[in-house]
Protein backbone atom coordinates (compact mmCIF):
# COMPACT_ATOMS: atom_id res chain seq x y z
CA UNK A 1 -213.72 13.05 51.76
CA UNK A 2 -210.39 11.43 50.37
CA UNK A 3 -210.80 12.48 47.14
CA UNK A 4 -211.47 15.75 47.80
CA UNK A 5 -208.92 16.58 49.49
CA UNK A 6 -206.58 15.26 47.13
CA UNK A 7 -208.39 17.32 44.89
CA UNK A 8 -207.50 20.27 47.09
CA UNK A 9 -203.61 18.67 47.49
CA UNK A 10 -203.65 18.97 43.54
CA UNK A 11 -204.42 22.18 43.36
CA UNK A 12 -202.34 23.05 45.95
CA UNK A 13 -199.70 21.12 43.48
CA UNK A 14 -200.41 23.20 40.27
CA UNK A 15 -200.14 26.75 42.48
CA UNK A 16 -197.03 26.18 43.12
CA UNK A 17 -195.60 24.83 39.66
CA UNK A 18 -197.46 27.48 37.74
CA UNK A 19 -196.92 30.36 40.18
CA UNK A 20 -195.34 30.14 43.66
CA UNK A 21 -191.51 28.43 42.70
CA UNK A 22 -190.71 31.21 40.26
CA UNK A 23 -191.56 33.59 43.53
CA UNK A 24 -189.74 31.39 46.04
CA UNK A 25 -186.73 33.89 47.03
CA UNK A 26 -184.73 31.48 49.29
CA UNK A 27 -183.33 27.88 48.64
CA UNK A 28 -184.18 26.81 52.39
CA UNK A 29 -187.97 27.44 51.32
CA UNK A 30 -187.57 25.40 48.15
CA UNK A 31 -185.99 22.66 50.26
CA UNK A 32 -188.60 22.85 52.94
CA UNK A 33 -191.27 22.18 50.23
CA UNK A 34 -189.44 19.47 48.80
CA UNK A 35 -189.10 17.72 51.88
CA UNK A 36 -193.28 18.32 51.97
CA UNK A 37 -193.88 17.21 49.03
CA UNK A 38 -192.12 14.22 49.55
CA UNK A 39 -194.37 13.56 52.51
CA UNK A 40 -197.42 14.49 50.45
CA UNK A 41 -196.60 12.26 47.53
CA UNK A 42 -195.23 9.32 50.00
CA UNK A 43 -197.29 6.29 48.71
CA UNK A 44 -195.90 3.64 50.25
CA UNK A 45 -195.97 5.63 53.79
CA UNK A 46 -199.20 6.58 53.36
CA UNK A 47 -200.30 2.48 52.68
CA UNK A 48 -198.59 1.74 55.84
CA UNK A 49 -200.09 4.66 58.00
CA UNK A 50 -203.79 3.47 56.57
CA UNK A 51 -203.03 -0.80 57.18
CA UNK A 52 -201.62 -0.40 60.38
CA UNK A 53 -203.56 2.66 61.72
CA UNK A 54 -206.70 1.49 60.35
CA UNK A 55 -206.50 -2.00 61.94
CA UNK A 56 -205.72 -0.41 65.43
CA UNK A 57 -208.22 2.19 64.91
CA UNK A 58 -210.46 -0.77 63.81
CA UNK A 59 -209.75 -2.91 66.93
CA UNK A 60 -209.73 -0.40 69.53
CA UNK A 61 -213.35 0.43 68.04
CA UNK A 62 -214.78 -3.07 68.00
CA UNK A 63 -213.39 -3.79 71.53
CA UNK A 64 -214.92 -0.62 72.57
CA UNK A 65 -218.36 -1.63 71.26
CA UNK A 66 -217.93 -4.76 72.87
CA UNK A 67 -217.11 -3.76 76.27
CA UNK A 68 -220.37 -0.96 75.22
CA UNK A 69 -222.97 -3.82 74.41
CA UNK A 70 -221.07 -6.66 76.66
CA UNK A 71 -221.04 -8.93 73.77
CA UNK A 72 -219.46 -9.62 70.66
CA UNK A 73 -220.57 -7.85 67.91
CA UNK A 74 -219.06 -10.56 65.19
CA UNK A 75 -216.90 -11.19 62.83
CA UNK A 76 -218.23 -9.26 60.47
CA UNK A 77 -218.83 -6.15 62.01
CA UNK A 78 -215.09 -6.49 63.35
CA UNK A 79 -214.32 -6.88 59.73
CA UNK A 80 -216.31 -3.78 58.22
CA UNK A 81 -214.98 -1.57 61.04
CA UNK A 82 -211.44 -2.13 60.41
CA UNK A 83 -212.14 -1.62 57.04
CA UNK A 84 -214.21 1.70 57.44
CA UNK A 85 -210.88 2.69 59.87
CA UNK A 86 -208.51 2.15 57.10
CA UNK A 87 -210.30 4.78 55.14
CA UNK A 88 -210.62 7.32 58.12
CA UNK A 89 -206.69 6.92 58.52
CA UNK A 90 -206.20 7.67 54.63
CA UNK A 91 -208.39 10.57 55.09
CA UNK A 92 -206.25 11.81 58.24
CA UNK A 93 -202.41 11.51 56.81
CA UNK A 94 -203.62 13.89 53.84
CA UNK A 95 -205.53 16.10 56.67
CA UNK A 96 -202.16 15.85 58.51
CA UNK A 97 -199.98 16.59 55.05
CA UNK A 98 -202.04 19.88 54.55
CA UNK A 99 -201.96 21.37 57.88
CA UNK A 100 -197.96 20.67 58.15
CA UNK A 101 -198.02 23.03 54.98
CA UNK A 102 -200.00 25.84 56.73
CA UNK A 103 -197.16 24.92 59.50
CA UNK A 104 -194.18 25.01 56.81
CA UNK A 105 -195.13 28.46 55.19
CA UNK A 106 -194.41 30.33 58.53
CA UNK A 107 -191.07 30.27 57.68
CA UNK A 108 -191.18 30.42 53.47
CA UNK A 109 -189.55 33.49 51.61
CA UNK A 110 -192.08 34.47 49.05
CA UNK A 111 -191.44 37.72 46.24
CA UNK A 112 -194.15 39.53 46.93
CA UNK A 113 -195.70 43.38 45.83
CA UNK A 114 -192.65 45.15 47.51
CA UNK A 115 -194.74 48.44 48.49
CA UNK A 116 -197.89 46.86 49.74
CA UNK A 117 -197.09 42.82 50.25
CA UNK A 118 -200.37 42.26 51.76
CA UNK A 119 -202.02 42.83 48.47
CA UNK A 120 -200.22 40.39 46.27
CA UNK A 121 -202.31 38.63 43.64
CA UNK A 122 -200.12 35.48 44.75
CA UNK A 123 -200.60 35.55 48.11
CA UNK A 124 -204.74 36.01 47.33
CA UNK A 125 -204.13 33.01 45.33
CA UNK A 126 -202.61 30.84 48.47
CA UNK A 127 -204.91 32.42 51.01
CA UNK A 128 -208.02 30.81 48.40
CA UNK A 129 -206.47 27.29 48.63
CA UNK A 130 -205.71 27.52 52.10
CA UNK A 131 -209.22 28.52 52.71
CA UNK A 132 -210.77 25.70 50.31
CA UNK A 133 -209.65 23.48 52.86
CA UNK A 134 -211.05 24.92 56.10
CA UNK A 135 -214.25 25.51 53.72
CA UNK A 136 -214.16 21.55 53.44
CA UNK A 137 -213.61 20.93 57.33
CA UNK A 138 -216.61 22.98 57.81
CA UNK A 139 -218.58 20.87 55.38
CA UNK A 140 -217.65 17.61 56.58
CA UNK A 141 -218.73 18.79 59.92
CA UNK A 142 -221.90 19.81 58.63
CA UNK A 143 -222.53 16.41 57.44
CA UNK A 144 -221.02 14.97 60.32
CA UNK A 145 -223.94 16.94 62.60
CA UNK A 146 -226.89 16.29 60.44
CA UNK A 147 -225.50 12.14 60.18
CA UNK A 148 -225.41 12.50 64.31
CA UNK A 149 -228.52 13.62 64.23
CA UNK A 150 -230.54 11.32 61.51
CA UNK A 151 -228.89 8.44 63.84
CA UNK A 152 -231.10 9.68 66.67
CA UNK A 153 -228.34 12.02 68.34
CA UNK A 154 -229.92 13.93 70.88
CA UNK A 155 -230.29 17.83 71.07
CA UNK A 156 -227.37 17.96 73.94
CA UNK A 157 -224.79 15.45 72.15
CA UNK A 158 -225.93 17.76 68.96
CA UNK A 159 -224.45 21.24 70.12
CA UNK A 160 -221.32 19.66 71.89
CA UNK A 161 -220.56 17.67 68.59
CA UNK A 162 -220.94 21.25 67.07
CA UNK A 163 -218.85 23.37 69.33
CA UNK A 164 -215.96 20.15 69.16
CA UNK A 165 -215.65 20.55 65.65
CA UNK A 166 -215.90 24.78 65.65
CA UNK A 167 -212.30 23.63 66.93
CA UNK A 168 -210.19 22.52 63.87
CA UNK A 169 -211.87 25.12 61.64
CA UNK A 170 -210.70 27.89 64.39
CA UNK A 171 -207.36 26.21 64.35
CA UNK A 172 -206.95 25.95 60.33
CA UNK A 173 -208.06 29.13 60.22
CA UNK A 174 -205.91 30.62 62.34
CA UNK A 175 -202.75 28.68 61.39
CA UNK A 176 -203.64 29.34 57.84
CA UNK A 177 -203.40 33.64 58.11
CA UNK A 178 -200.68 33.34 60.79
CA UNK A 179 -198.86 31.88 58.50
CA UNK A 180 -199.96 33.96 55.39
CA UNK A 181 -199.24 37.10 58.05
CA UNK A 182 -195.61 35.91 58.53
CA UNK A 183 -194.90 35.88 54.71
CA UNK A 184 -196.41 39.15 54.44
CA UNK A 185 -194.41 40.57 57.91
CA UNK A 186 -190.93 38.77 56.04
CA UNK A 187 -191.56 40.70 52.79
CA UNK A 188 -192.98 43.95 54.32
CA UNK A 189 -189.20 43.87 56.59
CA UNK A 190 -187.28 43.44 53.45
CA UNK A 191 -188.01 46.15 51.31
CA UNK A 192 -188.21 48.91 54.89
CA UNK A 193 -184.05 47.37 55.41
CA UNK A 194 -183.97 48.16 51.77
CA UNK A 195 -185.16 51.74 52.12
CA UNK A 196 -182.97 52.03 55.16
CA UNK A 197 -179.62 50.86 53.83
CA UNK A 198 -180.23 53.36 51.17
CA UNK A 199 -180.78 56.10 53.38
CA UNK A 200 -177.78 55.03 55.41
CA UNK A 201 -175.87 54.73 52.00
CA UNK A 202 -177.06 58.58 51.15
CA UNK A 203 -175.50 59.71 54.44
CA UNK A 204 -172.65 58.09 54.37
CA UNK A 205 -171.81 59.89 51.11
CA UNK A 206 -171.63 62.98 53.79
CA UNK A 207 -172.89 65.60 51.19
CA UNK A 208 -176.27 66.17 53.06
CA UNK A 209 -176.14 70.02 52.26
CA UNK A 210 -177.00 69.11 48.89
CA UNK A 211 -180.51 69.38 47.85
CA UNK A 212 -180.39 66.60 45.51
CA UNK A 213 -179.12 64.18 48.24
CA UNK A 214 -181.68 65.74 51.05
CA UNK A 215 -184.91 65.38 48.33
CA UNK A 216 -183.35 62.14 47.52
CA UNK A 217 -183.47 61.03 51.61
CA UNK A 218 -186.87 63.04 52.19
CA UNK A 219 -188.80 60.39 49.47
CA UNK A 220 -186.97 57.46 50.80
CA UNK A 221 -188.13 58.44 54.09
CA UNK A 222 -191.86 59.07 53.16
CA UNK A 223 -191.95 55.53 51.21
CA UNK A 224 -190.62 54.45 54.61
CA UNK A 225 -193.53 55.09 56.31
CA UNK A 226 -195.80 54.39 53.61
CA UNK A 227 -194.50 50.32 53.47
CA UNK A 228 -194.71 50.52 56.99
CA UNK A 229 -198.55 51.68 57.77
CA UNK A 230 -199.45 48.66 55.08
CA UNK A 231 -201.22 45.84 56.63
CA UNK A 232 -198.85 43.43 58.06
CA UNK A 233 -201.31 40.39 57.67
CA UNK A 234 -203.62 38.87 55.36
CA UNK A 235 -206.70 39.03 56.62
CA UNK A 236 -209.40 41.52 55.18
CA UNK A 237 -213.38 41.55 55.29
CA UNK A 238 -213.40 38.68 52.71
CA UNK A 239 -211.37 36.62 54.61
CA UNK A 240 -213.70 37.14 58.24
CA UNK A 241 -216.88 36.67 56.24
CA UNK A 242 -215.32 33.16 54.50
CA UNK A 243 -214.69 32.16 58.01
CA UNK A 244 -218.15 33.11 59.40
CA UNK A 245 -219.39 31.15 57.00
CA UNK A 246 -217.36 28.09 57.72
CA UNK A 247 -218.40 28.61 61.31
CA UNK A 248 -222.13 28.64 60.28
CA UNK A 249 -222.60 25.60 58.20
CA UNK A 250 -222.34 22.67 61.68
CA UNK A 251 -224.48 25.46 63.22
CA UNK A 252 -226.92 24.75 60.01
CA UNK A 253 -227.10 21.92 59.69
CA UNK A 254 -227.90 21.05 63.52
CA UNK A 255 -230.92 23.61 63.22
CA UNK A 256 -232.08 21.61 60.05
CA UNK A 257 -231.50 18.74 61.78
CA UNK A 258 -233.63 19.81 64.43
CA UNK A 259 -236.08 21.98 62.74
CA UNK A 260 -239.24 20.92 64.37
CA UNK A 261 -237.58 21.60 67.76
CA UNK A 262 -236.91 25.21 66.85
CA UNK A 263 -239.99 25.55 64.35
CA UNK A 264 -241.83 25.14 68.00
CA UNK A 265 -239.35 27.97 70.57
CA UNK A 266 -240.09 30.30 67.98
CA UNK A 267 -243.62 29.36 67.95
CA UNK A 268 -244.29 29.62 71.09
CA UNK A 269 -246.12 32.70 73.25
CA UNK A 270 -244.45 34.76 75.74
């Protein structure tokens, strides 16, 4: 899990060198990512969030099995989970990093296809690695459910565990296209006050009896209200069928998980 999602970080990294900074139209948005990236690439926070959050992660779960099994489980055990811990808090600052981007890019200024925003080849790109990581929520709840269930989880504790963690992948994806939706909403605005200061500069010139200057303001006007019936958000049919497919793979694998069980309703007789 760590290293895939500093896999994801790193490409995350490379879109923005290679594509998004030359598109970036506002120095508050390049400051806001530096002050991210400084988070993201923080190593000597991040080795003092996994030491100290591991080892009271690790000792609030050993005294909890302890109080569970009213004895001590050992040194050992203590030991392993504290050390098991450590790697779930790694695993959770880089979660954390990632979804303060999706938070971040609510307010970015991004260049984007002036008549038709929502169908920028750079904001496909970002919606992709935005959606590679609620892809990898989903999977790691996948494996969560079938590991709940190989460990003799039963049926009931098997479709809360599954509706608990439909929760962050509804959450990343909707933070994820609000986001994407407010870049598109913050270009889409800038090129209609574009349009309009020209119109406004047209009629100011107070020669509207001309038919040059009322032909001029007629196709200002009509690519008015062509910017403005464009989509103001990101999300298409691709981006609903990548979700119902994040959605489906917990939902998978607790039905593989518990195959038999449903192998038998369906086999049943009315």
């Amino acid at each position: 899990s760590a290293i895939v999602i500093n896999q994801s970080m790193g490409r995350i990294f490379v879109l923005w060198r290679d594509g998004i900074l030359d598109a970036t139209e506002s120095i508050t948005s390049l400051q806001e990512f530096e002050d991210w990236l400084e988070k993201a690439c923080n190593l000597r926070l991040h080795f003092l969030v996994t030491i100290f959050g591991g080892l009271l992660l690790g000792l609030f779960t050993a005294a909890s099995t302890n109080t569970l099994l009213g004895a001590f489980v050992g040194y050992g055990s203590t030991f392993a989970t504290i050390i098991l811990s450590m790697f779930t808090t790694a695993f959770l600052y880089q979660v954390l990093v990632v979804i303060l981007l999706s938070t971040m890019l609510r307010r970015y200024d991004l260049k984007l296809f002036a008549a038709d925003p929502a169908t920028s080849e750079l904001l496909f790109r970002l919606s992709g690695e935005l959606g590679f990581f609620v892809y990898f929520v989903a999977f790691y709840s996948a494996l969560y459910t079938l590991a709940n269930v190989a460990l003799g989880g039963s049926q009931t504790s098997g479709i809360f565990l599954v509706l608990i963690l439909w929760l962050p992948i509804i959450a990343g994806f909707v933070l994820n296209q609000t986001s994407l939706s407010s870049i598109v909403r913050r270009a889409k605005w800038k090129t209609l006050n574009e349009i309009q200061a020209k119109v406004e500069k047209l009629q100011a010139a107070e020669n509207l009896e001309a038919k040059e200057t009322m032909d001029a303001i007629n196709r200002l006007l009509d690519y008015h209200e062509r910017v403005n019936k464009t989509r103001s958000s990101a999300l298409d049919f691709r981006a609903y069928l990548a979700f119902i497919n994040s959605l489906l793979l917990p939902l998978l694998a607790f039905l593989l998980g518990n195959l038999d069980t449903v192998l038998a309703l369906f086999g049943k007789k009315p």
